[in-house]
C-alpha atoms as a PDB file:
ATOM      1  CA  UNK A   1     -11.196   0.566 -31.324  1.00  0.00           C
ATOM      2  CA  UNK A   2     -12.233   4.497 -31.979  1.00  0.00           C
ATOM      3  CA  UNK A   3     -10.504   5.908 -34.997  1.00  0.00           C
ATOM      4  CA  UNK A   4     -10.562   9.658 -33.808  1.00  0.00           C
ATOM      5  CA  UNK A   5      -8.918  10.996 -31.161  1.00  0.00           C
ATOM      6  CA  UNK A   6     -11.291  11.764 -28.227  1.00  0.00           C
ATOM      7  CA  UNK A   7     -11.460  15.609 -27.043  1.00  0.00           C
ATOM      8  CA  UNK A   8     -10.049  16.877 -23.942  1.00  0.00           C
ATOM      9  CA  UNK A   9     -11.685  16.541 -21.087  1.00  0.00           C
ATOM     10  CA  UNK A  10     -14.227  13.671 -22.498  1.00  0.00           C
ATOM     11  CA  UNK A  11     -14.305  10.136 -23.074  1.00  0.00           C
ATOM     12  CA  UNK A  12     -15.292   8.584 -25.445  1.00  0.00           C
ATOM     13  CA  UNK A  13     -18.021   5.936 -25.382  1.00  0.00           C
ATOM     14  CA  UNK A  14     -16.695   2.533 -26.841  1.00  0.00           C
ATOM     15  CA  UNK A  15     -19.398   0.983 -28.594  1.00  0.00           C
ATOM     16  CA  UNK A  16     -21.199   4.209 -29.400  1.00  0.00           C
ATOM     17  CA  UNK A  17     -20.316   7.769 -30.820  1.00  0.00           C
ATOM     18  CA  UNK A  18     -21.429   9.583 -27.650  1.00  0.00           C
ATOM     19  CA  UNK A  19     -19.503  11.637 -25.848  1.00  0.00           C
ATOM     20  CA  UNK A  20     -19.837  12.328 -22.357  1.00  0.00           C
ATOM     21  CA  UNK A  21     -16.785  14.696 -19.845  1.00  0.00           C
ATOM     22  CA  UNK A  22     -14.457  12.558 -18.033  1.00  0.00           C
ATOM     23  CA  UNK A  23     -15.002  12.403 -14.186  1.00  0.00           C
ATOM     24  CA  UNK A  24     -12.570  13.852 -11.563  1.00  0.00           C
ATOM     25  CA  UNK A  25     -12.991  12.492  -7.818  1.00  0.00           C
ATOM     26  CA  UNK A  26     -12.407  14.179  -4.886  1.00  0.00           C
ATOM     27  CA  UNK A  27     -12.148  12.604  -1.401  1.00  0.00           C
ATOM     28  CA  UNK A  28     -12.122  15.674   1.522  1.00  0.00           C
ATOM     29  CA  UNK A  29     -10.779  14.616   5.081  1.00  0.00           C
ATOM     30  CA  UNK A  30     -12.673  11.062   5.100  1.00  0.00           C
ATOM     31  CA  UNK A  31     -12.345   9.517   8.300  1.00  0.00           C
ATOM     32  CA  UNK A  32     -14.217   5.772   9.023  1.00  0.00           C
ATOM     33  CA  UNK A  33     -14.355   4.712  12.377  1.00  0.00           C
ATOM     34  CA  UNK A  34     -15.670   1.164  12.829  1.00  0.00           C
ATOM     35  CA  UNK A  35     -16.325   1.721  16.540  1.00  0.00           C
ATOM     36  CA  UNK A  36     -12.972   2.626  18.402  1.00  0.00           C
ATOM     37  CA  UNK A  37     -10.725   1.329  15.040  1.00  0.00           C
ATOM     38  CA  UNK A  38     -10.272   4.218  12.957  1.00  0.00           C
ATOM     39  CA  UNK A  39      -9.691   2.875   9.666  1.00  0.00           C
ATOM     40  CA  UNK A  40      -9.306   6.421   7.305  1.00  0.00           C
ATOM     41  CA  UNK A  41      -7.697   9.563   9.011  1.00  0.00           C
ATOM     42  CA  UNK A  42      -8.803  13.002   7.501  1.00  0.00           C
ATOM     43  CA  UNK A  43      -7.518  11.393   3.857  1.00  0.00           C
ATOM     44  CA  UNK A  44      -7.542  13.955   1.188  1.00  0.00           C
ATOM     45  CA  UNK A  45      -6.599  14.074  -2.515  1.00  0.00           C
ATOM     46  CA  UNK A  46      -8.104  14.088  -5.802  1.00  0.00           C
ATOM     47  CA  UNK A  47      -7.719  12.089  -9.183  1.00  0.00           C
ATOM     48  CA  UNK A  48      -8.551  14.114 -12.333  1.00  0.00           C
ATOM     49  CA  UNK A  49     -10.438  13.575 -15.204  1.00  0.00           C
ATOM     50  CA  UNK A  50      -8.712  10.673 -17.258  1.00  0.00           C
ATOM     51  CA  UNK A  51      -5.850  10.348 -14.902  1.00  0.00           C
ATOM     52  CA  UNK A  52      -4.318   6.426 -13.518  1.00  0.00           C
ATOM     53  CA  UNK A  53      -4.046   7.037  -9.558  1.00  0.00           C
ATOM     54  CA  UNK A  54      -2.832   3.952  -8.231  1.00  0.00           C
ATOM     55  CA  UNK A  55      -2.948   3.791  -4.248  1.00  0.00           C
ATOM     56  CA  UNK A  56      -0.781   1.461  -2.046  1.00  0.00           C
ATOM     57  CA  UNK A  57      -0.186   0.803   0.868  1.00  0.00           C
ATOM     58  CA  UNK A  58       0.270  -2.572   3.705  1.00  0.00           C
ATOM     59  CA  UNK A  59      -2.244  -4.788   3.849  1.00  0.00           C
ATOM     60  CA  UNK A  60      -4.650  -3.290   6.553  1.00  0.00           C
ATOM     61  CA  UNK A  61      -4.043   0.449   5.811  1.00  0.00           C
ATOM     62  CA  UNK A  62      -7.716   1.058   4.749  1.00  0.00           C
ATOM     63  CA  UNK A  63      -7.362   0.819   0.763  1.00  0.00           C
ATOM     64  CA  UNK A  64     -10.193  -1.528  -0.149  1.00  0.00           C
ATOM     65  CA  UNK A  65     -12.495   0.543   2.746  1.00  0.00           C
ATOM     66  CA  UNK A  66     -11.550   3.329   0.825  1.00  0.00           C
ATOM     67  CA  UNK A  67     -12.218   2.097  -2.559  1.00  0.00           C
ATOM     68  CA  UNK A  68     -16.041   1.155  -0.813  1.00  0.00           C
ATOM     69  CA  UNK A  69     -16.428   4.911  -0.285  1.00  0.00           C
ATOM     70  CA  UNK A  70     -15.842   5.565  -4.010  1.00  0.00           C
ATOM     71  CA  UNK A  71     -18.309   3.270  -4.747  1.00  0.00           C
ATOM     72  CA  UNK A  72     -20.768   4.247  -2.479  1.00  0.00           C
ATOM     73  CA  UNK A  73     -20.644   1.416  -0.508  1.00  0.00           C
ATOM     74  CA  UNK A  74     -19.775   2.733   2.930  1.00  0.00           C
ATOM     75  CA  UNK A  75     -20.388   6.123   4.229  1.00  0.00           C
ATOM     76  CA  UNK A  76     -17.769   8.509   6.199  1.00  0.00           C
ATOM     77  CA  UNK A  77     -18.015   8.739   9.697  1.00  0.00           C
ATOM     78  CA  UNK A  78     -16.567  12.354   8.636  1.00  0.00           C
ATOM     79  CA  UNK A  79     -15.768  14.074   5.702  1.00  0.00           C
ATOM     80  CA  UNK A  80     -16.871  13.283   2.179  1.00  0.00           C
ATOM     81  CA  UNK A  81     -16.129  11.767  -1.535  1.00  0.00           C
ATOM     82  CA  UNK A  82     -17.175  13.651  -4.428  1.00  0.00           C
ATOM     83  CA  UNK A  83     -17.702  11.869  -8.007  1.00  0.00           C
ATOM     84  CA  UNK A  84     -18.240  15.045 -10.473  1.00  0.00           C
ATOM     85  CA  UNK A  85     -18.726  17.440  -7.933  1.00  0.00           C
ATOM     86  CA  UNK A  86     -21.355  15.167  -6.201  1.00  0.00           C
ATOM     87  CA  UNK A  87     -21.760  13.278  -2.988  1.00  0.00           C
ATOM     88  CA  UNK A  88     -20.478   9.684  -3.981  1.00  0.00           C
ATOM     89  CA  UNK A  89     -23.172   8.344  -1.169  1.00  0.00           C
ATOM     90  CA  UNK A  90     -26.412   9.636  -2.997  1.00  0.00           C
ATOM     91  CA  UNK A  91     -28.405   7.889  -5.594  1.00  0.00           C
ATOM     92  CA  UNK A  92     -28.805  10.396  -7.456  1.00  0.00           C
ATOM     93  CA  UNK A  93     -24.635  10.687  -8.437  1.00  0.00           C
ATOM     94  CA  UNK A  94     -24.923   6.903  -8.576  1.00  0.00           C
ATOM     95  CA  UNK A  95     -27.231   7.430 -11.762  1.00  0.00           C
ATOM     96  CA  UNK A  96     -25.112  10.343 -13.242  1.00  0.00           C
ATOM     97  CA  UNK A  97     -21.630   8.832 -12.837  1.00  0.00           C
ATOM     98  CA  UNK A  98     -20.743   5.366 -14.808  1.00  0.00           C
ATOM     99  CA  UNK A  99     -18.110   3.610 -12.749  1.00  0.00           C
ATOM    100  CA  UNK A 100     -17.228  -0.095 -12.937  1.00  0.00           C
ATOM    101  CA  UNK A 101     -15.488  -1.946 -10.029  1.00  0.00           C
ATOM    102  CA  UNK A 102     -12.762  -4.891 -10.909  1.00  0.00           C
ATOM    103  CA  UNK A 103     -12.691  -7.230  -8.159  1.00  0.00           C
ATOM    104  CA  UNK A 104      -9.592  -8.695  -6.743  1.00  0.00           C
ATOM    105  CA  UNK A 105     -11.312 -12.428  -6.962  1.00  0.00           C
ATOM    106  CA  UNK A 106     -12.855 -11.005 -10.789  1.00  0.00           C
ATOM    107  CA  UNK A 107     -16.461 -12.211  -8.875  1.00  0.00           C
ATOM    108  CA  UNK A 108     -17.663 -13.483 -12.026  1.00  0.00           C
ATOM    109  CA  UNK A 109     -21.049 -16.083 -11.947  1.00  0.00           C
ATOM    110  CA  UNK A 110     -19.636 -19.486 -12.250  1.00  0.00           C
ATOM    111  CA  UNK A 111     -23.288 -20.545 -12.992  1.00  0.00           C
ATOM    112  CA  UNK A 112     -23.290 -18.340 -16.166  1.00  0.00           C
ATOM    113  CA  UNK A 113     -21.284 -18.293 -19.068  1.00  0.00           C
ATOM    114  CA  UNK A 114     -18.800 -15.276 -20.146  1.00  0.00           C
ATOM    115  CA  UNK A 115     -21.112 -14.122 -22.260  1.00  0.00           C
ATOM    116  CA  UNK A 116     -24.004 -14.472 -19.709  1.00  0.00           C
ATOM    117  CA  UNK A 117     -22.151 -12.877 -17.331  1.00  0.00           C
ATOM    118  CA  UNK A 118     -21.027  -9.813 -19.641  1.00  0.00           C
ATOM    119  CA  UNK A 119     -25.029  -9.502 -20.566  1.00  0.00           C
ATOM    120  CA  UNK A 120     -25.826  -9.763 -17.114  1.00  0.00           C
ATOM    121  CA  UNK A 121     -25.817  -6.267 -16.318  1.00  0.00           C
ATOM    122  CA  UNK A 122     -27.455  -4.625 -20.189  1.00  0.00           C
ATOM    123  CA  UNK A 123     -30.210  -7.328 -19.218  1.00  0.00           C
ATOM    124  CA  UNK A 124     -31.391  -6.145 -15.775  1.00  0.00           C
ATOM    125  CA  UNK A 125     -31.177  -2.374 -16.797  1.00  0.00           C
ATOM    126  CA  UNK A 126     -32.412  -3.082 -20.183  1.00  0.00           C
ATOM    127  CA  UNK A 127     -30.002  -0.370 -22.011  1.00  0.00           C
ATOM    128  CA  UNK A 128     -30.484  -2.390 -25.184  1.00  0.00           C
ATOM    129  CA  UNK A 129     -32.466  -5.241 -27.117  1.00  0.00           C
ATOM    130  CA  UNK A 130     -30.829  -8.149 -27.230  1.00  0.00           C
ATOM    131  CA  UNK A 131     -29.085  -7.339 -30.880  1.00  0.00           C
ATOM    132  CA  UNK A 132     -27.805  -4.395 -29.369  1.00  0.00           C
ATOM    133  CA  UNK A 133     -26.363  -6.191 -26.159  1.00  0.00           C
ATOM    134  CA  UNK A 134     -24.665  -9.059 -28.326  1.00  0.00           C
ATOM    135  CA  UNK A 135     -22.828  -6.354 -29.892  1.00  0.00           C
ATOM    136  CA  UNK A 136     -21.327  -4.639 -26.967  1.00  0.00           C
ATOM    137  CA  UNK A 137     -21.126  -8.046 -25.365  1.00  0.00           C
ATOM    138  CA  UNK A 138     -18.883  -9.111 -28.466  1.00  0.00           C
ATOM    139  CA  UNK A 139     -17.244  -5.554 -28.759  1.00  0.00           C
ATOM    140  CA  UNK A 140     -15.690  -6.268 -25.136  1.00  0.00           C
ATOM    141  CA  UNK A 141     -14.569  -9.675 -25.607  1.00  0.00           C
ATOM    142  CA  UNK A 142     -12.558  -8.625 -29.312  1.00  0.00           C
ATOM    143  CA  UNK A 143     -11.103  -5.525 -27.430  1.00  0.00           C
ATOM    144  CA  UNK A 144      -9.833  -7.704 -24.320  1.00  0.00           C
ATOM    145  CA  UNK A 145      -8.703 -10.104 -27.018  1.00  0.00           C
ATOM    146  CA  UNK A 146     -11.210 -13.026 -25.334  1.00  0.00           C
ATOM    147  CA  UNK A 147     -12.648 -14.524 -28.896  1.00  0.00           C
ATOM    148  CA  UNK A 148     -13.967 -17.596 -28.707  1.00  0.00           C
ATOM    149  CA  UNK A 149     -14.513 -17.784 -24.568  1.00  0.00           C
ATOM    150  CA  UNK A 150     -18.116 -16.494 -25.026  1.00  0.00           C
ATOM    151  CA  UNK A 151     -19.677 -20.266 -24.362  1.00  0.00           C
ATOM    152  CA  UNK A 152     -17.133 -21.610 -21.668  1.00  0.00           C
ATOM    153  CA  UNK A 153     -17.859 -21.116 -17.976  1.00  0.00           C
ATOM    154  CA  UNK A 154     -15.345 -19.217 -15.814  1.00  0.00           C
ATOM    155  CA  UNK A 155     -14.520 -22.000 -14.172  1.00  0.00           C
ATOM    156  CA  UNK A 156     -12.628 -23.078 -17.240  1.00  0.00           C
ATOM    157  CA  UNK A 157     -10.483 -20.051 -17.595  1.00  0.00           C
ATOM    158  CA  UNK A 158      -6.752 -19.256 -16.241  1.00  0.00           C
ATOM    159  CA  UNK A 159      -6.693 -16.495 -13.942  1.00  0.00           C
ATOM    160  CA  UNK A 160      -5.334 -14.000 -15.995  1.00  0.00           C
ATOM    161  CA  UNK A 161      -8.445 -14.830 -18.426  1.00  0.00           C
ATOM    162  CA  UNK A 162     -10.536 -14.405 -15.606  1.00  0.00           C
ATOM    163  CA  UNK A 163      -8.972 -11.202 -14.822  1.00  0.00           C
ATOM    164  CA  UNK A 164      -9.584  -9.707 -18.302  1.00  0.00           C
ATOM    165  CA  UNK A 165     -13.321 -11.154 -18.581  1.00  0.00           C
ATOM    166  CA  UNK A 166     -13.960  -9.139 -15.164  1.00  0.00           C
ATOM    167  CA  UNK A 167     -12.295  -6.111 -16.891  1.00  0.00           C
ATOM    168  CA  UNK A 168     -14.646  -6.996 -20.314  1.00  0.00           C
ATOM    169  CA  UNK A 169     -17.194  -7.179 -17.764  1.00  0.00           C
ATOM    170  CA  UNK A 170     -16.834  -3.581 -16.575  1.00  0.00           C
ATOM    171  CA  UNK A 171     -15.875  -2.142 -20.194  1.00  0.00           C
ATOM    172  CA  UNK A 172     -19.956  -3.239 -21.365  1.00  0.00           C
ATOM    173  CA  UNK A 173     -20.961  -0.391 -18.525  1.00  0.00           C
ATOM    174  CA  UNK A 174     -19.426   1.922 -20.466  1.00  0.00           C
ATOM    175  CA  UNK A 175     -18.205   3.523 -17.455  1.00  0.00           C
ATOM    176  CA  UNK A 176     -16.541   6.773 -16.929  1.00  0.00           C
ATOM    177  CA  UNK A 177     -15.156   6.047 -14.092  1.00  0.00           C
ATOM    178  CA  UNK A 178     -12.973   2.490 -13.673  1.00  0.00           C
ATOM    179  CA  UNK A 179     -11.796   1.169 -10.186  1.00  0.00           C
ATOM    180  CA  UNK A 180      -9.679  -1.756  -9.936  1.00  0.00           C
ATOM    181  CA  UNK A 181      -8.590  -4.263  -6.454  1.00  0.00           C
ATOM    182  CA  UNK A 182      -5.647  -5.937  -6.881  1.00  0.00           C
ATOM    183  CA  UNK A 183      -5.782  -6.442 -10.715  1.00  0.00           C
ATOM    184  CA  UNK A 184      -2.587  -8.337 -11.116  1.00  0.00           C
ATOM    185  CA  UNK A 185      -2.786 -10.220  -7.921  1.00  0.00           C
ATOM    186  CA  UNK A 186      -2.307 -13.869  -7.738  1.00  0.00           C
ATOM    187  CA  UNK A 187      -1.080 -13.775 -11.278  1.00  0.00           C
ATOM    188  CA  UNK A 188       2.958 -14.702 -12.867  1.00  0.00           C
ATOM    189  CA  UNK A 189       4.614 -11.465 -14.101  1.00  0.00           C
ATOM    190  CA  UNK A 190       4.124 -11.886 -17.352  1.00  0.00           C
ATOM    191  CA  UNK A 191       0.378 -12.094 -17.448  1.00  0.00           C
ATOM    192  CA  UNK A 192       0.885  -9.245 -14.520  1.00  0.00           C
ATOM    193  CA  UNK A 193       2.294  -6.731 -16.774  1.00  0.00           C
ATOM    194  CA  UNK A 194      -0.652  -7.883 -19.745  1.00  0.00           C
ATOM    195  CA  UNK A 195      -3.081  -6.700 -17.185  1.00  0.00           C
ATOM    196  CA  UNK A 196      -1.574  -3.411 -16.614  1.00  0.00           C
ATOM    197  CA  UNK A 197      -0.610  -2.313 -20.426  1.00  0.00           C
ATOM    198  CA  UNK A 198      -4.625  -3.245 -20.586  1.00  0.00           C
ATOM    199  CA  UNK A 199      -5.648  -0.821 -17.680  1.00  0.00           C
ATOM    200  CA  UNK A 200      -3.336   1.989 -19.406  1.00  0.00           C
ATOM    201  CA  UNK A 201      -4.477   0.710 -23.090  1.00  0.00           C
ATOM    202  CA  UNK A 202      -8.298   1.804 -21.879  1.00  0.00           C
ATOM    203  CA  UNK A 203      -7.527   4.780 -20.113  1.00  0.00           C
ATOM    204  CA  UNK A 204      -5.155   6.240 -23.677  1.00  0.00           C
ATOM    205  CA  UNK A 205      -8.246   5.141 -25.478  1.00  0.00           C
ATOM    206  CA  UNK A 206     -11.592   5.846 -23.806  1.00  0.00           C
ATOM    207  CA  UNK A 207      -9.727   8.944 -21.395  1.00  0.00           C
ATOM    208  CA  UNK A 208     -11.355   6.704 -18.383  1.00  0.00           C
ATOM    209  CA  UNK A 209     -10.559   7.968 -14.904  1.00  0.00           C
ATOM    210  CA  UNK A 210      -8.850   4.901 -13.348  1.00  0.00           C
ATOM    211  CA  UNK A 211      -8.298   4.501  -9.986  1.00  0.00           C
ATOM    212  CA  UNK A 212      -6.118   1.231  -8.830  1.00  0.00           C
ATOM    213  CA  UNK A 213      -5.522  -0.188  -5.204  1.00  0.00           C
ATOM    214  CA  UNK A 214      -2.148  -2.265  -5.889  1.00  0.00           C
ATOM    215  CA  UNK A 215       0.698  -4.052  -3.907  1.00  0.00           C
ATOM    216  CA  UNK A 216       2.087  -4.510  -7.173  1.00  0.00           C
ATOM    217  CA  UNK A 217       5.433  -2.264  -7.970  1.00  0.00           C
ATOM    218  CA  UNK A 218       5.871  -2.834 -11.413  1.00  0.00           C
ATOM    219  CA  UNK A 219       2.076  -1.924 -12.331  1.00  0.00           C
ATOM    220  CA  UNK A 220       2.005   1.226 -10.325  1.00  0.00           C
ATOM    221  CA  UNK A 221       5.596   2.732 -11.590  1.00  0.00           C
ATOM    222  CA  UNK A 222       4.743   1.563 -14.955  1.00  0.00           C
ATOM    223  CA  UNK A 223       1.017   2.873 -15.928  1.00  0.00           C
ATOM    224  CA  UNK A 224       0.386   5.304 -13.035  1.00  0.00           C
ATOM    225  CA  UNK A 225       0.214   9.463 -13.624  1.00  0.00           C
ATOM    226  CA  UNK A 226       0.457   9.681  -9.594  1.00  0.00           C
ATOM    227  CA  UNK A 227       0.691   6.627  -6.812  1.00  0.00           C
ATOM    228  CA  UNK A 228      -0.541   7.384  -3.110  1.00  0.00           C
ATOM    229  CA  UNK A 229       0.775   5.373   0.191  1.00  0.00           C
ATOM    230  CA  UNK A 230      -1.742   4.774   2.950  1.00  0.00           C
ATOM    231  CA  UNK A 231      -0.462   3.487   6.029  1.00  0.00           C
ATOM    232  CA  UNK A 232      -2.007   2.962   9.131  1.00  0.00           C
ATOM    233  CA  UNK A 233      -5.526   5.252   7.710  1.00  0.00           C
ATOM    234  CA  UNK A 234      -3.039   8.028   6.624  1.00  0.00           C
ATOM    235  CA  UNK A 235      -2.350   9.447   3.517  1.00  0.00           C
ATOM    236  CA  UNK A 236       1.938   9.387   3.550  1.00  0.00           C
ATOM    237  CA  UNK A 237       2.857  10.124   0.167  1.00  0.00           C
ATOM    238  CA  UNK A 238       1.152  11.289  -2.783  1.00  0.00           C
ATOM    239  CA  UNK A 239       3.117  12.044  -6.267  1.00  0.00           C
ATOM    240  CA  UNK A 240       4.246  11.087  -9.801  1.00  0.00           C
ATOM    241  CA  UNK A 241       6.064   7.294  -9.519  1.00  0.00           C
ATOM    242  CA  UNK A 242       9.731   9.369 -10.034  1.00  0.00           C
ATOM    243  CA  UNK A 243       9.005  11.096  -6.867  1.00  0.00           C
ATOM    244  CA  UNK A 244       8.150   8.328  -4.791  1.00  0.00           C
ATOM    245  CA  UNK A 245      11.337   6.184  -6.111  1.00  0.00           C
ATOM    246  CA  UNK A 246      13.695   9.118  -4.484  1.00  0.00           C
ATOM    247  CA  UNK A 247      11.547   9.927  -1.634  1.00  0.00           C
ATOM    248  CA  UNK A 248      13.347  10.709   2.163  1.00  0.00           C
ATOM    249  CA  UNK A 249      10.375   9.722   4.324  1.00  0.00           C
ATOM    250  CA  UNK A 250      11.892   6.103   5.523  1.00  0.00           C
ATOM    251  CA  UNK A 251       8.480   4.688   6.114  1.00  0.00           C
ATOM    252  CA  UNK A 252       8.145   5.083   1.612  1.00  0.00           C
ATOM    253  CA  UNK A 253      11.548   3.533   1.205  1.00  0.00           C
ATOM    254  CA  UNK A 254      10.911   0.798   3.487  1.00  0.00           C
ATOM    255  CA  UNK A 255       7.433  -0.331   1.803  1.00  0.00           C
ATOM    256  CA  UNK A 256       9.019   0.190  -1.464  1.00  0.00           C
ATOM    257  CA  UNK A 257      12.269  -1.287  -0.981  1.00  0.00           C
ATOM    258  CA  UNK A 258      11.860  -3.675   2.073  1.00  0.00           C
ATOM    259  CA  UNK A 259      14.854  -5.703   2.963  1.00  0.00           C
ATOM    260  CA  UNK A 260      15.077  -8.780   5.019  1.00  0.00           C
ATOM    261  CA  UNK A 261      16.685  -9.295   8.106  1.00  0.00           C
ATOM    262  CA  UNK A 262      16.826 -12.798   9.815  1.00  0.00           C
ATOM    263  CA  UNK A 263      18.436 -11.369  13.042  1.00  0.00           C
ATOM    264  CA  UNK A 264      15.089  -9.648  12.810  1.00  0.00           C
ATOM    265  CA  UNK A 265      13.918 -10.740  16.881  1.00  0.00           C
ATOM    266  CA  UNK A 266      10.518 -11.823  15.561  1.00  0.00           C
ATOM    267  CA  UNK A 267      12.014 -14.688  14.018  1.00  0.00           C
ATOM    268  CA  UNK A 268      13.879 -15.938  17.359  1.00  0.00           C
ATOM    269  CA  UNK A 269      11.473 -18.702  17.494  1.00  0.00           C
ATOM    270  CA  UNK A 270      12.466 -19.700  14.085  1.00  0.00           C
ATOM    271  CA  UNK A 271      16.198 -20.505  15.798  1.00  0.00           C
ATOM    272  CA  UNK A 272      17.292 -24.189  15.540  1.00  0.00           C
ATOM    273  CA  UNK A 273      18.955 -25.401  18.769  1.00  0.00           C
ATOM    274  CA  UNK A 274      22.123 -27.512  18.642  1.00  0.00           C
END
């Protein structure tokens, strides 16, 4: 881990002195039709340099399609994403922004060891010899505490291991900007909330923009500088965590605080008969 503080407004490169600014993203009225299903509605907000911005929502609401427009992996019917004041489509922002994506499933190569798959990606763009790759390679495993797992196959690893290998993963990009699916799904709380003081530990550390798509209640309330609910392709609610905890607009309350109702009529069916 750095030593010095890292400036305002930069981040700080982990397994080098460089400094590079911290990326803000802005998504303008993105709509995505897929034919006649419109999947994003004229969404609009941004996430500043360095911030967490954890967005939630139902499953269905158009997070993860959302996320892909970050990435550059889908294109707006309407409307745009901007990474640093750039179009997050072109190739050209794609080679001036760093950004990492965490899978939900961690989509690690079972056919490679951790260590393989951490070198995969300082290999095929050949930012280093293969001293210099070892080192980041090992730098990321000691920071996500994951000594020792360089030889085993990820098929040998608990989920939460395979979570933070993912995350590893990501960290030898040296990105600038991180995006995260469902970090702490599938996982027990415990290794949950490990997950999440990690996400938070890197962003204190590196000042990484983070962006997170999350069901999960405890991560967003508890790392998050400002959560956002989609529902339905709409952008509902957007604010610090204390905001959304008190908010009036039922449709919040009810996703954050749902309640269960057996007399519910859906569950009729469910009705055993004398």
């Amino acid at each position: 881990m750095p030593s010095s503080p890292c400036p305002a407004g930069a981040t700080r490169n982990p397994f080098t002195s460089v400094e590079t600014p911290a990326v803000g993203v802005s998504i303008e009225k993105l709509t995505k039709n897929f034919g006649p299903l419109k999947v994003l509605k004229d969404v609009t907000f941004s996430v500043e340099p360095g911030e967490i911005f954890v967005l939630m929502g139902p499953s269905g609401s158009g997070k993860s399609v959302l996320l892909k427009h970050i990435v550059g992996l889908e294109l707006p019917t309407s409307g745009r994403v901007m990474l640093d004041g750039k179009d997050a489509s072109s190739e050209e922002t794609r080679e001036h922004v760093r950004m990492a994506l965490v899978f939900q499933s961690g989509a690690l190569f079972n056919s490679l060891s951790v260590y393989d798959n951490l070198a995969l990606y300082p290999r095929e763009h050949q930012v280093a010899d293969e001293a210099g790759i070892r080192e980041k390679v090992m730098h990321a495993l000691q920071i996500l505490s994951l000594d020792g797992t360089e030889q085993k196959s990820p098929s040998d690893l608990s989920g939460g291991m395979k979570k933070r290998v993912a995350i590893a993963r990501a960290l030898v990009m040296e990105p600038q900007l991180m995006l995260y699916d469902e970090p702490t799904s599938e996982l027990d709380p415990v290794t949950s909330a490990t997950i999440s003081e990690i996400i938070a530990t890197l962003k204190e550390e590196y000042h990484v923009t983070t962006i997170v798509v999350s069901h999960d209640r405890q991560l967003a309330f508890g790392i998050a500088d400002r959560v956002g609910i989609l529902m339905d392709g709409e952008l509902i609610s957007l604010g610090p965590p204390a905001d959304l905890k008190t908010s009036k607009d039922p449709r919040v309350a009810e996703f954050l605080n749902p309640k269960i109702d057996l007399k519910n009529p859906r569950f009729k069916h469910l009705e055993t008969k004398p």
